[in-house]
C-alpha atoms as a PDB file:
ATOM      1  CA  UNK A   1       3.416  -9.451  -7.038  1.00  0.00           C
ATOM      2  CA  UNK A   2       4.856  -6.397  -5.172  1.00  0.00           C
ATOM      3  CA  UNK A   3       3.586  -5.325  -2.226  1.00  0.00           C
ATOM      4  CA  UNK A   4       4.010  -1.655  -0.654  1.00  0.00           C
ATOM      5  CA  UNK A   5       4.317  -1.460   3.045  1.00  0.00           C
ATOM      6  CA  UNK A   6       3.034   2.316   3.799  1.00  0.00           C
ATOM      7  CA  UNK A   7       2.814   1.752   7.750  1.00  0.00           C
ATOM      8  CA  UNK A   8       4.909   1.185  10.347  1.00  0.00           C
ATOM      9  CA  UNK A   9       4.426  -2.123  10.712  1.00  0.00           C
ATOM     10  CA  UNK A  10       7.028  -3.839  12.842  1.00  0.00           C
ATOM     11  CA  UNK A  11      10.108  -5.601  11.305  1.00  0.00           C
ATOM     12  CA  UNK A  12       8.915  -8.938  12.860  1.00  0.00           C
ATOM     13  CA  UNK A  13       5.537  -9.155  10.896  1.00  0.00           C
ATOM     14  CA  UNK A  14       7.356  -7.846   8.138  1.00  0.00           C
ATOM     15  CA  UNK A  15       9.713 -10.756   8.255  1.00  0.00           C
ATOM     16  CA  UNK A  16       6.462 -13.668   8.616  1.00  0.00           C
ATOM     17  CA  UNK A  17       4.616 -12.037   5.492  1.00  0.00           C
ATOM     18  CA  UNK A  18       8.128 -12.429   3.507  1.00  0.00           C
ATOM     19  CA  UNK A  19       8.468 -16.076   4.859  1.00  0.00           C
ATOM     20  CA  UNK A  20       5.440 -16.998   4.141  1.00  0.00           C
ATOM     21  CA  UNK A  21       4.783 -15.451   1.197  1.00  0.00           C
ATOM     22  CA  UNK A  22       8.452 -15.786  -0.796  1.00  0.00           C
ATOM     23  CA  UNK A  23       7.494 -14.684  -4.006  1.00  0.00           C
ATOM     24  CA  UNK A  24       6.258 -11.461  -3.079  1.00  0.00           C
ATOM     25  CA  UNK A  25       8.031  -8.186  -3.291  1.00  0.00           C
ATOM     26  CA  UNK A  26       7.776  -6.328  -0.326  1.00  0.00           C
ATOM     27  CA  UNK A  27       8.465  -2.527  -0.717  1.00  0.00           C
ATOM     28  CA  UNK A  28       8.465  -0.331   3.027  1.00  0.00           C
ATOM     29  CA  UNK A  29       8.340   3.406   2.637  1.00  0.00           C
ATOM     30  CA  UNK A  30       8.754   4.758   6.078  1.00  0.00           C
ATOM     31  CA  UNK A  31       7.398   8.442   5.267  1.00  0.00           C
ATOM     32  CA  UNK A  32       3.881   7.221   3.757  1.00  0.00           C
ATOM     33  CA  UNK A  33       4.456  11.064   2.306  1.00  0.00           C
ATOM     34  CA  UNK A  34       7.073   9.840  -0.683  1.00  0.00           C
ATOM     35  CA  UNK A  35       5.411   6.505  -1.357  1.00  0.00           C
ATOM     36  CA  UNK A  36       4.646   8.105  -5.073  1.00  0.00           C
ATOM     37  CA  UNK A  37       7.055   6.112  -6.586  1.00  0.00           C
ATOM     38  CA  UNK A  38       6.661   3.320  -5.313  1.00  0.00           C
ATOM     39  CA  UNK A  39       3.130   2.707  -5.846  1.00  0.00           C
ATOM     40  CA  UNK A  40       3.380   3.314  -9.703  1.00  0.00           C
ATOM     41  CA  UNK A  41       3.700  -0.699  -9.908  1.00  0.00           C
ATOM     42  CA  UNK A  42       2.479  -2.133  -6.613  1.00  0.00           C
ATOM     43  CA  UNK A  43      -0.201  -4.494  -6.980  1.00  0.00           C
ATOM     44  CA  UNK A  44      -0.887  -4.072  -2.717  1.00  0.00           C
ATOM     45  CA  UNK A  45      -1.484  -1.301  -0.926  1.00  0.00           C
ATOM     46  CA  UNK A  46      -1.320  -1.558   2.993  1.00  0.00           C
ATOM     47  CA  UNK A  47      -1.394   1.529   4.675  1.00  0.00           C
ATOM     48  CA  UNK A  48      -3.818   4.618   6.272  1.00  0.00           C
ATOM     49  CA  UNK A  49      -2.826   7.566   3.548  1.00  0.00           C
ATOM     50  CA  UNK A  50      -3.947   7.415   0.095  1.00  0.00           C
ATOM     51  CA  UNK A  51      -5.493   9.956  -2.326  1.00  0.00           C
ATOM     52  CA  UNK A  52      -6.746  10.912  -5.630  1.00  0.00           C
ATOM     53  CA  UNK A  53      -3.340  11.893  -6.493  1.00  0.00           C
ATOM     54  CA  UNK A  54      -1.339   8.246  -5.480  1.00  0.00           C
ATOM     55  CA  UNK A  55      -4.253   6.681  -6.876  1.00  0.00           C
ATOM     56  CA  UNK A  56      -3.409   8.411 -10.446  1.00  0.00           C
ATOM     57  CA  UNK A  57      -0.051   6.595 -10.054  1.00  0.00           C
ATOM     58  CA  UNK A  58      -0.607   3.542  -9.393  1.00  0.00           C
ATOM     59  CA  UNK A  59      -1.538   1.586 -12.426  1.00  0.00           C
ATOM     60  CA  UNK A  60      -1.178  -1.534 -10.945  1.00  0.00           C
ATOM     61  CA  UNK A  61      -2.585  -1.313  -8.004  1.00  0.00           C
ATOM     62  CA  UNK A  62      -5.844  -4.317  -7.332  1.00  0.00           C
ATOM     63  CA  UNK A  63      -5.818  -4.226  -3.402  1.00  0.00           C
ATOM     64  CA  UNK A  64      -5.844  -1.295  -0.723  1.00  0.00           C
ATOM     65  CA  UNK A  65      -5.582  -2.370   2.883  1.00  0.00           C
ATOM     66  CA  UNK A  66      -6.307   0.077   5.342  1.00  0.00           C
ATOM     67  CA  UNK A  67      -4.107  -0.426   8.590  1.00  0.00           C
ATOM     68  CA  UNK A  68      -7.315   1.543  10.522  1.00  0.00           C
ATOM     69  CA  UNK A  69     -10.486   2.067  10.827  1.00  0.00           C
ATOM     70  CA  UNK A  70     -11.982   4.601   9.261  1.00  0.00           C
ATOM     71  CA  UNK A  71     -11.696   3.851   5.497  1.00  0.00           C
ATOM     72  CA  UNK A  72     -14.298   5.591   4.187  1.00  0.00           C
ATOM     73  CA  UNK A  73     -11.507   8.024   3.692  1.00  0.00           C
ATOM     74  CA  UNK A  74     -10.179   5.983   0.635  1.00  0.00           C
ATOM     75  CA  UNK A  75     -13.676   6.823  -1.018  1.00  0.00           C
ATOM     76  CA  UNK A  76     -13.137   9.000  -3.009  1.00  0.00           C
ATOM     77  CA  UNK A  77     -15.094   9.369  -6.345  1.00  0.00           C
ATOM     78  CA  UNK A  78     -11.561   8.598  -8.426  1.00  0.00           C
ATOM     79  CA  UNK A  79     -11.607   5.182  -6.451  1.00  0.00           C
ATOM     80  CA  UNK A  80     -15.203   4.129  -6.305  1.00  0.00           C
ATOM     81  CA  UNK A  81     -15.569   4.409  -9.754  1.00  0.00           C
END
């Protein structure tokens, strides 16, 4: 499973997601603004920015996590559907 990190998220919890979760591939984009290639085979999104357009590339992708509140954002007719 690969997981893309598209928030700042500080190195510690970074480090107790890896340890206890092993198996997973974590991926951290620091600019959530180039994350397009890196979301083409995550399975997890965690982060506040995604679109229409990230959503077309990511064929993989089962899970977004918003890191706010405020998601209806992510609604967008593309994703609802």
């Amino acid at each position: 499973m690969k997981v893309l990190i598209a928030y700042n998220l500080e190195d510690e919890h970074v480090e107790k997601i890896m340890k206890a979760f092993p198996g997973v591939e974590l991926i951290r984009v620091s600019d959530p603004g180039n994350m397009g290639d890196a979301i083409v085979d995550a399975d997890v999104m965690l982060g506040g920015r995604f679109n229409a357009e990230l959503f077309a590339k990511a064929k993989k992708l089962k899970w977004v996590q918003s890191a706010s509140a405020g998601a209806e954002r992510f609604l967008f007719p593309e994703f609802v559907e």
